[in-house]
ModelCIF file with pLDDT and N, C-alpha, C, O atoms, coordinates in Angstrom:
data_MODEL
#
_entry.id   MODEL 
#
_entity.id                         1 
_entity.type                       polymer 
_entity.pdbx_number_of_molecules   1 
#
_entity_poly.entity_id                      1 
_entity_poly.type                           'polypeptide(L)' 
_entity_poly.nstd_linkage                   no 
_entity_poly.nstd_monomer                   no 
_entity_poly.pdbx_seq_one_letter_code       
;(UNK)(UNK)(UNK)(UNK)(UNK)(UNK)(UNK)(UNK)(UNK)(UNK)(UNK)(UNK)(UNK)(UNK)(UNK)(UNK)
(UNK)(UNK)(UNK)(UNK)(UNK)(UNK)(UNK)(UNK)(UNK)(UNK)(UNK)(UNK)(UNK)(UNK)(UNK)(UNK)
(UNK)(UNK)(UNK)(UNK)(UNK)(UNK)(UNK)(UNK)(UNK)(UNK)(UNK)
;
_entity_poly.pdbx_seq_one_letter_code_can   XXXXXXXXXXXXXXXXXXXXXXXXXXXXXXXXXXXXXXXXXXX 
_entity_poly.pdbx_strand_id                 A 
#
loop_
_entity_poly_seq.entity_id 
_entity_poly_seq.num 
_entity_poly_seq.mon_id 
_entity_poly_seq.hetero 
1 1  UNK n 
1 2  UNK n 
1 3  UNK n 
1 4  UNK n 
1 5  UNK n 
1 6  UNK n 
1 7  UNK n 
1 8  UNK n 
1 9  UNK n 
1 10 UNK n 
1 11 UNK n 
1 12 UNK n 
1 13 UNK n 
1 14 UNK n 
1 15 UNK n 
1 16 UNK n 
1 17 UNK n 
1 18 UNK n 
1 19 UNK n 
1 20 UNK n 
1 21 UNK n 
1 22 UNK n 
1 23 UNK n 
1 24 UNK n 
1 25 UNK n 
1 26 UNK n 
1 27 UNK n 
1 28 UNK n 
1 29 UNK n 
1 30 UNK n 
1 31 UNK n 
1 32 UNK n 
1 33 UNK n 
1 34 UNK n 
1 35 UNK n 
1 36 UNK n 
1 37 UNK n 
1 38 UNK n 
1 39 UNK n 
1 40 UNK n 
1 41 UNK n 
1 42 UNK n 
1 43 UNK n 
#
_struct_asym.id          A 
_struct_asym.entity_id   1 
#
loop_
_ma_qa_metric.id 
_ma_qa_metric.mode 
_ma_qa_metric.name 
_ma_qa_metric.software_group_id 
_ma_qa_metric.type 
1 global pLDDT . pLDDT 
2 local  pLDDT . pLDDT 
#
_ma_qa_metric_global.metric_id      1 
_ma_qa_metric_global.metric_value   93.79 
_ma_qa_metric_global.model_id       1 
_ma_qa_metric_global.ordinal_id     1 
#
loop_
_ma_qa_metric_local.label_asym_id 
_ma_qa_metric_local.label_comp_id 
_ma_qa_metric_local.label_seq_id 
_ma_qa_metric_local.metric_id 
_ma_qa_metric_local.metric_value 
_ma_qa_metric_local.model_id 
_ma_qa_metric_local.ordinal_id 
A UNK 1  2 95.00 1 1  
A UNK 2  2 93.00 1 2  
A UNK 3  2 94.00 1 3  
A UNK 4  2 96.00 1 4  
A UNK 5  2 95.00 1 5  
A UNK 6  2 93.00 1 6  
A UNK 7  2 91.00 1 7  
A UNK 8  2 90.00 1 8  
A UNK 9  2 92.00 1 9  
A UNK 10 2 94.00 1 10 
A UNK 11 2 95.00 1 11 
A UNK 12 2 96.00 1 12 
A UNK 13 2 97.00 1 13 
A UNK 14 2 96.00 1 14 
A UNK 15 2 96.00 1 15 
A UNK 16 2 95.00 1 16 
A UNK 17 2 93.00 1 17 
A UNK 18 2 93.00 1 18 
A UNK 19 2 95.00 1 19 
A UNK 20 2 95.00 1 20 
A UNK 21 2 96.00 1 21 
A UNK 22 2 96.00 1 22 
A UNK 23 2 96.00 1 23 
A UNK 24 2 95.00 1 24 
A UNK 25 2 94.00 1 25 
A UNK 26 2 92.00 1 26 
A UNK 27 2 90.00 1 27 
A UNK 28 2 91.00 1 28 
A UNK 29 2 90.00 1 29 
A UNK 30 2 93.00 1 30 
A UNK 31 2 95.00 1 31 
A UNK 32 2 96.00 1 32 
A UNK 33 2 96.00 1 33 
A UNK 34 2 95.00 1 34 
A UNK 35 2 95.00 1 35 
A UNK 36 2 94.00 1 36 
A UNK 37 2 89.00 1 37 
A UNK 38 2 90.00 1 38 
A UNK 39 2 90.00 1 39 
A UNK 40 2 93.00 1 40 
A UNK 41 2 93.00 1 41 
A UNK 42 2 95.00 1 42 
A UNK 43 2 95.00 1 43 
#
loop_
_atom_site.group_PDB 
_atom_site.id 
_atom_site.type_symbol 
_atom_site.label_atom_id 
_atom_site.label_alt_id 
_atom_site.label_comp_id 
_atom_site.label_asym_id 
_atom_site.label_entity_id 
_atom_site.label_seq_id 
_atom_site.pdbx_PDB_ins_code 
_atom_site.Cartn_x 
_atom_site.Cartn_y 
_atom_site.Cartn_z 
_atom_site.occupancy 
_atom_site.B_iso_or_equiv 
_atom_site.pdbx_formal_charge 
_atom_site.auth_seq_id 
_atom_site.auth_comp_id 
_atom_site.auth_asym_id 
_atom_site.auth_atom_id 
_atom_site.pdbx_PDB_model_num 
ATOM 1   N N  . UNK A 1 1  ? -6.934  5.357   12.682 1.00 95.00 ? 1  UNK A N  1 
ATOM 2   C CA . UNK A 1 1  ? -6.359  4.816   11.450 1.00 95.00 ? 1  UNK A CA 1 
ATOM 3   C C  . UNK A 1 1  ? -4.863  5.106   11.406 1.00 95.00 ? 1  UNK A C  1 
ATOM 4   O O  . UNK A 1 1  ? -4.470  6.270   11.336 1.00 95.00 ? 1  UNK A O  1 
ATOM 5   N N  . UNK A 1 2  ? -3.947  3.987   11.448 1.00 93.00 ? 2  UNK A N  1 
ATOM 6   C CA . UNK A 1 2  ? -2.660  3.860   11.734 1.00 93.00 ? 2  UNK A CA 1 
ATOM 7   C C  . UNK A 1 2  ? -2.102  4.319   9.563  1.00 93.00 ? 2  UNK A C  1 
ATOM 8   O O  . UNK A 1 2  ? -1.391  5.239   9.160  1.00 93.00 ? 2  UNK A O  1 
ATOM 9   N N  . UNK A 1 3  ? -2.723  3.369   8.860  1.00 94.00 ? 3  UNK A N  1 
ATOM 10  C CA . UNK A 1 3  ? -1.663  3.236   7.751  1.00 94.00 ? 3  UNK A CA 1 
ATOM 11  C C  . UNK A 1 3  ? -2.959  3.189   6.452  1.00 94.00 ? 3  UNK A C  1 
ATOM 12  O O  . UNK A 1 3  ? -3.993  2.526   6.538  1.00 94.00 ? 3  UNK A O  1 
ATOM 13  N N  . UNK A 1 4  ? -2.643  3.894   5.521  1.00 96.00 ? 4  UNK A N  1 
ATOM 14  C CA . UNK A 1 4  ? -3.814  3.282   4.280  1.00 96.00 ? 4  UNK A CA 1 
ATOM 15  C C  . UNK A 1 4  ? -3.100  3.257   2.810  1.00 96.00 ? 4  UNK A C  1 
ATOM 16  O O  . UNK A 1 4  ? -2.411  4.126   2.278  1.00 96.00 ? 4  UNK A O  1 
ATOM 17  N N  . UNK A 1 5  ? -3.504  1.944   2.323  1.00 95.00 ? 5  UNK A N  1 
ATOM 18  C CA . UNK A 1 5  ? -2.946  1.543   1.271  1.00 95.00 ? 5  UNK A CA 1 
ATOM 19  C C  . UNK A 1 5  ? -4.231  1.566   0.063  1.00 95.00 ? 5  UNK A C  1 
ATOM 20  O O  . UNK A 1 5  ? -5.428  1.455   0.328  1.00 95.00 ? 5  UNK A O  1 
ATOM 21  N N  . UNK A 1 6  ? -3.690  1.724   -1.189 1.00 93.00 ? 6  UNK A N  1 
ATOM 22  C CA . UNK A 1 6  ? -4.977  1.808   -2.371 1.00 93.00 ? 6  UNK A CA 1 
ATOM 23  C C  . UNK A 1 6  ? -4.236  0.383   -3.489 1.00 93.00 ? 6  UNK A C  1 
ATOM 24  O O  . UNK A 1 6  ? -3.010  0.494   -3.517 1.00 93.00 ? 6  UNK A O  1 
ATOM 25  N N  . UNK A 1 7  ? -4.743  -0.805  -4.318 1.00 91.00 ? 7  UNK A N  1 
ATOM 26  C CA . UNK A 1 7  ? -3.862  -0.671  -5.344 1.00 91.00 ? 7  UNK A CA 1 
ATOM 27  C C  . UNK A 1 7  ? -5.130  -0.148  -6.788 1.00 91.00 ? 7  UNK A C  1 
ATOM 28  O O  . UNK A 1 7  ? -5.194  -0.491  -7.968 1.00 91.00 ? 7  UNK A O  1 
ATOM 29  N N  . UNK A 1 8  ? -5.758  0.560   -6.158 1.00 90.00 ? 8  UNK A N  1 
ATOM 30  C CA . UNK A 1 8  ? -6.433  1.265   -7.214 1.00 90.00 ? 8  UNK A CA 1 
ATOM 31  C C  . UNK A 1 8  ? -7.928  1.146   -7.263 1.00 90.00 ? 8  UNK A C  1 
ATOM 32  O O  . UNK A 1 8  ? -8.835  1.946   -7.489 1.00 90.00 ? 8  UNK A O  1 
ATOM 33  N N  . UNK A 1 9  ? -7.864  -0.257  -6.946 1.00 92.00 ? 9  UNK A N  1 
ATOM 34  C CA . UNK A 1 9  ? -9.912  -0.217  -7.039 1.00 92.00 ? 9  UNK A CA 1 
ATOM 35  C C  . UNK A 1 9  ? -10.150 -0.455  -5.230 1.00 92.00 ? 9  UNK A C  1 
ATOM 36  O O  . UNK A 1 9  ? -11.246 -0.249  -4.708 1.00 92.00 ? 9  UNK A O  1 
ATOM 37  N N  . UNK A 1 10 ? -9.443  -0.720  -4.776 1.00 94.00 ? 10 UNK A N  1 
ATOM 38  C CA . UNK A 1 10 ? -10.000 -0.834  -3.046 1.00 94.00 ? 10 UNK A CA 1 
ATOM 39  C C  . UNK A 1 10 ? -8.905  -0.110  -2.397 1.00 94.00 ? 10 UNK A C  1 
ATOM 40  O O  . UNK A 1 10 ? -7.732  -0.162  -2.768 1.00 94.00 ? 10 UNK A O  1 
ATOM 41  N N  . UNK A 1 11 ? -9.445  0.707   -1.203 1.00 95.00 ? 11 UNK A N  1 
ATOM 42  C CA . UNK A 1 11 ? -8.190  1.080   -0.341 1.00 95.00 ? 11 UNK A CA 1 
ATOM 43  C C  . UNK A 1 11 ? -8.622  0.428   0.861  1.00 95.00 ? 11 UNK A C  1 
ATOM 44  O O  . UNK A 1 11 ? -9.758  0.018   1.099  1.00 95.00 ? 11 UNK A O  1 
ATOM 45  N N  . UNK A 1 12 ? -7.470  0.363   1.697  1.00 96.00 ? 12 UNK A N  1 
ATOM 46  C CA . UNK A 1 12 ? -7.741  -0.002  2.792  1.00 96.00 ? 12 UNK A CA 1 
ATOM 47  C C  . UNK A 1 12 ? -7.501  0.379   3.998  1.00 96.00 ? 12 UNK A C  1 
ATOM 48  O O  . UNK A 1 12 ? -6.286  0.211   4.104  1.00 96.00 ? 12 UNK A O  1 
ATOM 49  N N  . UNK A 1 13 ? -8.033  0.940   5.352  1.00 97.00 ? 13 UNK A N  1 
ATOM 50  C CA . UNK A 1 13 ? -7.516  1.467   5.990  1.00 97.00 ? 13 UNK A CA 1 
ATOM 51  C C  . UNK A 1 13 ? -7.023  0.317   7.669  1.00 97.00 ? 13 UNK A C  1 
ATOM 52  O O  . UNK A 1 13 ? -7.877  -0.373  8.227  1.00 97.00 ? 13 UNK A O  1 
ATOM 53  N N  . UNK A 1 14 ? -5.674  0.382   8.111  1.00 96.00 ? 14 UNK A N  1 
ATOM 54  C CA . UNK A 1 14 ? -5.663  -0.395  8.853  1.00 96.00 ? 14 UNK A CA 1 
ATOM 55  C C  . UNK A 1 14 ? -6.261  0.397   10.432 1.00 96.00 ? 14 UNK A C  1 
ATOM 56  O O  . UNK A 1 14 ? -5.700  1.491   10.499 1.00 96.00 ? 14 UNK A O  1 
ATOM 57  N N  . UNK A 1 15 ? -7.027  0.219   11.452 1.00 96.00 ? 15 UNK A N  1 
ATOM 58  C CA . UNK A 1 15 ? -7.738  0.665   12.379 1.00 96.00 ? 15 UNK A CA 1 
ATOM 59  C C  . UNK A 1 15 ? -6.667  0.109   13.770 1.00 96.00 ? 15 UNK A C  1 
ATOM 60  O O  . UNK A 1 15 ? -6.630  -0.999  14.305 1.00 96.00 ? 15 UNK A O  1 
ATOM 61  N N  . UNK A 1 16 ? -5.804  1.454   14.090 1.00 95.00 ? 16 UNK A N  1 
ATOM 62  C CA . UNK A 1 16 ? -5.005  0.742   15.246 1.00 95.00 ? 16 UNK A CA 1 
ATOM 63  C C  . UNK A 1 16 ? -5.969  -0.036  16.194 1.00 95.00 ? 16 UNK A C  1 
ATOM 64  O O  . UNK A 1 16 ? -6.291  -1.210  16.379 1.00 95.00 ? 16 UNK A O  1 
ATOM 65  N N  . UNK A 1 17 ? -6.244  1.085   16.659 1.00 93.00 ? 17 UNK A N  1 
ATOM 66  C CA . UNK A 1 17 ? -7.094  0.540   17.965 1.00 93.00 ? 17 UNK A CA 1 
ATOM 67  C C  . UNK A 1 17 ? -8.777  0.150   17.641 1.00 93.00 ? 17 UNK A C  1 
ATOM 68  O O  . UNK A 1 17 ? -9.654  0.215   18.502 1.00 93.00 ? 17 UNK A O  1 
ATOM 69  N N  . UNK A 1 18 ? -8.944  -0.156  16.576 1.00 93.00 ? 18 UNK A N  1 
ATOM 70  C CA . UNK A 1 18 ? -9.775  -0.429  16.295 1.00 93.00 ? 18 UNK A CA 1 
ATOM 71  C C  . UNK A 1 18 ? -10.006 -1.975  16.168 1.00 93.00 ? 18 UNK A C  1 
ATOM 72  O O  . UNK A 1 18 ? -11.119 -2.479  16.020 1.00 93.00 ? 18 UNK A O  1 
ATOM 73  N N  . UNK A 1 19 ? -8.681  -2.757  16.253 1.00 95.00 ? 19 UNK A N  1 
ATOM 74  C CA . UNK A 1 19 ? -8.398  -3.679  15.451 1.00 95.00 ? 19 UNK A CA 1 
ATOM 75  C C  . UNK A 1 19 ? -9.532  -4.344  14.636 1.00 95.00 ? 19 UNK A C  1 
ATOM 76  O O  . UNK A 1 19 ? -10.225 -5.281  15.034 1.00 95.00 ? 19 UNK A O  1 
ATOM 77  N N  . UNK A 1 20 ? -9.631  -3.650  13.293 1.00 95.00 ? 20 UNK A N  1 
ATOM 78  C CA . UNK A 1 20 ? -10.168 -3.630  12.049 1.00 95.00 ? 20 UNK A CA 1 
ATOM 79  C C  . UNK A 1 20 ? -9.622  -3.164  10.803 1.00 95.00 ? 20 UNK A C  1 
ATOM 80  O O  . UNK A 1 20 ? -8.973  -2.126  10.934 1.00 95.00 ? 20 UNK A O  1 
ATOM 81  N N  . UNK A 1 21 ? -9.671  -3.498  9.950  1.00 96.00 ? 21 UNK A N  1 
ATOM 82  C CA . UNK A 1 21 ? -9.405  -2.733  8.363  1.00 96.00 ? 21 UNK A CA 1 
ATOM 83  C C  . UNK A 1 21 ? -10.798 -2.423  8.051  1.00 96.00 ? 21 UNK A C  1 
ATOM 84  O O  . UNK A 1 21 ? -11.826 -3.008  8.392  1.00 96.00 ? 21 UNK A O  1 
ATOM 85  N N  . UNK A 1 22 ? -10.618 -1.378  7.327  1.00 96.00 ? 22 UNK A N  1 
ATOM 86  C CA . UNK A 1 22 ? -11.782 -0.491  6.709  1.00 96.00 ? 22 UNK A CA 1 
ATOM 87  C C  . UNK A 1 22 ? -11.313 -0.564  4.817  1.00 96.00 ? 22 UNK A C  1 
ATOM 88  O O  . UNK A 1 22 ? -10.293 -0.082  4.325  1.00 96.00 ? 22 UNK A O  1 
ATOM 89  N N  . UNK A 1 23 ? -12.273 -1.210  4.180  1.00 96.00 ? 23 UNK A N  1 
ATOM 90  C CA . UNK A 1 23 ? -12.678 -1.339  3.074  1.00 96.00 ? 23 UNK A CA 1 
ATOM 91  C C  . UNK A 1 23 ? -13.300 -0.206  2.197  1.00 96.00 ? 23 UNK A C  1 
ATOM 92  O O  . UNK A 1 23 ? -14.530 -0.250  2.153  1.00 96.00 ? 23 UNK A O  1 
ATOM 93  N N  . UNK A 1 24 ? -12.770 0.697   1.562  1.00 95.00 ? 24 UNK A N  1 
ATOM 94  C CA . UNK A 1 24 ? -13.438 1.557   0.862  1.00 95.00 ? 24 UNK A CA 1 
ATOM 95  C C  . UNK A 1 24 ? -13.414 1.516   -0.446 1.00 95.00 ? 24 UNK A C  1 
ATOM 96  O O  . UNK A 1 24 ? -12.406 0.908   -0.805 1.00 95.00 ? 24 UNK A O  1 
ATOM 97  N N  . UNK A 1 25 ? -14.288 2.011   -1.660 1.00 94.00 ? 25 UNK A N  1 
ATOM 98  C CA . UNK A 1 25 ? -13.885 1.905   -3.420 1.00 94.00 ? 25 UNK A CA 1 
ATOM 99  C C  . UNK A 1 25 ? -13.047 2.954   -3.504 1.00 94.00 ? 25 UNK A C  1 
ATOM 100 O O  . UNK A 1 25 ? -13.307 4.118   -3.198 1.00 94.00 ? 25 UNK A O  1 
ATOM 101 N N  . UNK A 1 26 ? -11.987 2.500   -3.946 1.00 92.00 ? 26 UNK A N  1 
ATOM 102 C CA . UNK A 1 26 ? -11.142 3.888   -4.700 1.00 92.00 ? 26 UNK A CA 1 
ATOM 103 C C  . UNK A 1 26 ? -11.551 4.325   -5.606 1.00 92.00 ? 26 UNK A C  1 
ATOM 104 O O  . UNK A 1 26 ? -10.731 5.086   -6.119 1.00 92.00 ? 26 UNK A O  1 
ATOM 105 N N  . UNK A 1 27 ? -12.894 4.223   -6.390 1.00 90.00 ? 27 UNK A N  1 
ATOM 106 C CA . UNK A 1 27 ? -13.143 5.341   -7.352 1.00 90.00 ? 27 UNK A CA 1 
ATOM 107 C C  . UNK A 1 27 ? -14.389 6.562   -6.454 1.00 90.00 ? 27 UNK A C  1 
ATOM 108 O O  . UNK A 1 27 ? -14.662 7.724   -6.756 1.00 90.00 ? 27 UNK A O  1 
ATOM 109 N N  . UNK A 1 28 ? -14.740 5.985   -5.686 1.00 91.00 ? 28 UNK A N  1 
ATOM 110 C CA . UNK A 1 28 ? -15.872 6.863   -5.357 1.00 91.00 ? 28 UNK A CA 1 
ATOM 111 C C  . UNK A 1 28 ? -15.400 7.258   -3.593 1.00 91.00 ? 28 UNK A C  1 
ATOM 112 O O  . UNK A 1 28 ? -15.942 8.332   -3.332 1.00 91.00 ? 28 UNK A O  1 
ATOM 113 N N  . UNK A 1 29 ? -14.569 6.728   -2.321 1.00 90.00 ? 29 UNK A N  1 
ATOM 114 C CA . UNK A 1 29 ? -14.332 6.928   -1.623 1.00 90.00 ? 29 UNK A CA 1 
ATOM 115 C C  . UNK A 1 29 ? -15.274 5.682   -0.493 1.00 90.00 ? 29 UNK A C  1 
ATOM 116 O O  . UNK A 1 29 ? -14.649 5.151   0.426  1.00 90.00 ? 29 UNK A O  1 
ATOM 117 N N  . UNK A 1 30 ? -16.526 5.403   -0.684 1.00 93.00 ? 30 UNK A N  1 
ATOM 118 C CA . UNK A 1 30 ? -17.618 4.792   -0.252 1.00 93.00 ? 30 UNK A CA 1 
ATOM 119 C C  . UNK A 1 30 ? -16.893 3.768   0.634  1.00 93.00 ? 30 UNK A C  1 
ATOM 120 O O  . UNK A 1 30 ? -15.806 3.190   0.627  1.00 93.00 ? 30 UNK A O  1 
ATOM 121 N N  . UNK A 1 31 ? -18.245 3.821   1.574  1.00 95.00 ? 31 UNK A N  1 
ATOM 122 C CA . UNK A 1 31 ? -17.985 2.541   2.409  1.00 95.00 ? 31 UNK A CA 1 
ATOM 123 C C  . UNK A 1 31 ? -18.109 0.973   1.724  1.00 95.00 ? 31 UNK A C  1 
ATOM 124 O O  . UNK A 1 31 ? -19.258 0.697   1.380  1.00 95.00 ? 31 UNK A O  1 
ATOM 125 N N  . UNK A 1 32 ? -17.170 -0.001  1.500  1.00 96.00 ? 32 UNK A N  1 
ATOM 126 C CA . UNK A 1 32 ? -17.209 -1.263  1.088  1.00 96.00 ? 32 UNK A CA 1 
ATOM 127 C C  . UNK A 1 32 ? -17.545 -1.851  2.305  1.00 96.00 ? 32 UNK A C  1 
ATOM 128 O O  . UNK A 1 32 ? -18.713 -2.238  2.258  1.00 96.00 ? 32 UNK A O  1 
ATOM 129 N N  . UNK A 1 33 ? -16.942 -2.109  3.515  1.00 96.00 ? 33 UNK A N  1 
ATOM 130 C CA . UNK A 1 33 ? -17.184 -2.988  4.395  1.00 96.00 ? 33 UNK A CA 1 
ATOM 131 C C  . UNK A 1 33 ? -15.890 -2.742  5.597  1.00 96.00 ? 33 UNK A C  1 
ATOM 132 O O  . UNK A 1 33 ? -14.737 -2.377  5.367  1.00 96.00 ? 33 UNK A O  1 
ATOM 133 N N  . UNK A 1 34 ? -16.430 -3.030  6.743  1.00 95.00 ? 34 UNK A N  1 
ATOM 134 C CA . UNK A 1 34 ? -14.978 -3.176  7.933  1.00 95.00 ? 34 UNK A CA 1 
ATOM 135 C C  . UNK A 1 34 ? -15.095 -4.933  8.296  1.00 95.00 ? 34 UNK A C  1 
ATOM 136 O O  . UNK A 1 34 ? -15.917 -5.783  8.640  1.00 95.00 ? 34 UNK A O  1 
ATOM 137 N N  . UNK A 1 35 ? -13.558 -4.756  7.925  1.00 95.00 ? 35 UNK A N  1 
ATOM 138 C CA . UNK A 1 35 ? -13.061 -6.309  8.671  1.00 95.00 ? 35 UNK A CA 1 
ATOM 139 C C  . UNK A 1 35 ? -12.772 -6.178  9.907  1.00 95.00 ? 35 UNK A C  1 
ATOM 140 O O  . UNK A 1 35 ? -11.844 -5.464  10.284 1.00 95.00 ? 35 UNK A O  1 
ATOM 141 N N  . UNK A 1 36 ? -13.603 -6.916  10.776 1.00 94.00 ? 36 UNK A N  1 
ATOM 142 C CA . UNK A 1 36 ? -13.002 -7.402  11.611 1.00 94.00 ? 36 UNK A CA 1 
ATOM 143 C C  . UNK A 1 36 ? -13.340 -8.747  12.632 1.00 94.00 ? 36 UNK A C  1 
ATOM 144 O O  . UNK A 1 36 ? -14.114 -9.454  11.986 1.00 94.00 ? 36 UNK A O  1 
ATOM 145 N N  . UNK A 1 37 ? -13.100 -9.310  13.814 1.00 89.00 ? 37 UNK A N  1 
ATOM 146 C CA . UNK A 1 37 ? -13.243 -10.399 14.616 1.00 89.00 ? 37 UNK A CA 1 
ATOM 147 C C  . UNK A 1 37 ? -12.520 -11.248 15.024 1.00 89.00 ? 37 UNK A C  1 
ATOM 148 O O  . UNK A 1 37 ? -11.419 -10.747 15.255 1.00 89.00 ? 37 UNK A O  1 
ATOM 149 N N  . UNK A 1 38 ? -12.546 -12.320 15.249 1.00 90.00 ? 38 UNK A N  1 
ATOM 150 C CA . UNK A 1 38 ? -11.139 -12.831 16.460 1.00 90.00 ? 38 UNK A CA 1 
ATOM 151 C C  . UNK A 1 38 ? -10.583 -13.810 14.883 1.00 90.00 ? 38 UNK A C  1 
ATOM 152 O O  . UNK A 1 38 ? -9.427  -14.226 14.801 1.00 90.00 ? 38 UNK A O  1 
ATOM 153 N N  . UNK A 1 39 ? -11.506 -14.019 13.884 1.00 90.00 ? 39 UNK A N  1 
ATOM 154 C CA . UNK A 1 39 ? -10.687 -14.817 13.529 1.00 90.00 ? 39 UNK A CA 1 
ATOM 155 C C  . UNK A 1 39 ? -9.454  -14.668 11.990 1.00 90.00 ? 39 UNK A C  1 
ATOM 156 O O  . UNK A 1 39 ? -8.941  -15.434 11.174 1.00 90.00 ? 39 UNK A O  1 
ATOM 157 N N  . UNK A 1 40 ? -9.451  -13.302 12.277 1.00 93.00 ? 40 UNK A N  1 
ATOM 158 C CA . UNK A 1 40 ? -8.422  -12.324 11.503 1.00 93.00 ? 40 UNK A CA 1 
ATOM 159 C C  . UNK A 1 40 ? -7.448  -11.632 12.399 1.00 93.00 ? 40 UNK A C  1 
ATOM 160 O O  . UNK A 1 40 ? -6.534  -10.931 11.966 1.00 93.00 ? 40 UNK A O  1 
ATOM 161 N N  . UNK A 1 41 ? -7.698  -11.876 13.778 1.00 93.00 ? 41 UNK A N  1 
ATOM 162 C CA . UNK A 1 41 ? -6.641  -12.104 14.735 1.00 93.00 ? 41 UNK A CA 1 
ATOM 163 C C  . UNK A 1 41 ? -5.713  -10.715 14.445 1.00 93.00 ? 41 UNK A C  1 
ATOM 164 O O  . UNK A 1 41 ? -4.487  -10.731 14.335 1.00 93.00 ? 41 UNK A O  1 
ATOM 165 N N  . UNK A 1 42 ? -6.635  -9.415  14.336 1.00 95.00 ? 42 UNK A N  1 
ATOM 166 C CA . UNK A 1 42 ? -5.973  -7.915  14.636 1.00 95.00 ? 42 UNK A CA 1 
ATOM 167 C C  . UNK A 1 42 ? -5.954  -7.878  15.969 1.00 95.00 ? 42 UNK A C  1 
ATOM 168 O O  . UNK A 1 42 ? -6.715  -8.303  16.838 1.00 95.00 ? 42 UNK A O  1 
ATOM 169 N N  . UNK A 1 43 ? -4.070  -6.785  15.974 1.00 95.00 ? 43 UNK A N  1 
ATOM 170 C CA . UNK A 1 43 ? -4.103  -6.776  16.904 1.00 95.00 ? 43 UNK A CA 1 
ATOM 171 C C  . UNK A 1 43 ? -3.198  -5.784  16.960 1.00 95.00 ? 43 UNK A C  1 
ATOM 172 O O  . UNK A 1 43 ? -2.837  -5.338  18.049 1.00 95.00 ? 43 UNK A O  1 
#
């Protein structure tokens, strides 16, 4: 995890080498979901 941003109800974490973002709730920390696949084109 390179960089993580919140604007209060979701944070997000960007996944260098993961190329993925990681989705979490900012009130509870929890897993929301990981983005990723070719057609969000992380890189």
């Amino acid at each position: 995890p390179d960089a993580v941003d919140s604007d209060g109800t979701h944070v997000w974490v960007a996944n260098y080498l993961g190329n993925s973002v990681t989705e979490l709730s900012a009130s509870t920390g929890t897993l929301v979901q990981v983005v990723s696949g070719r057609s969000y084109r992380f890189d």
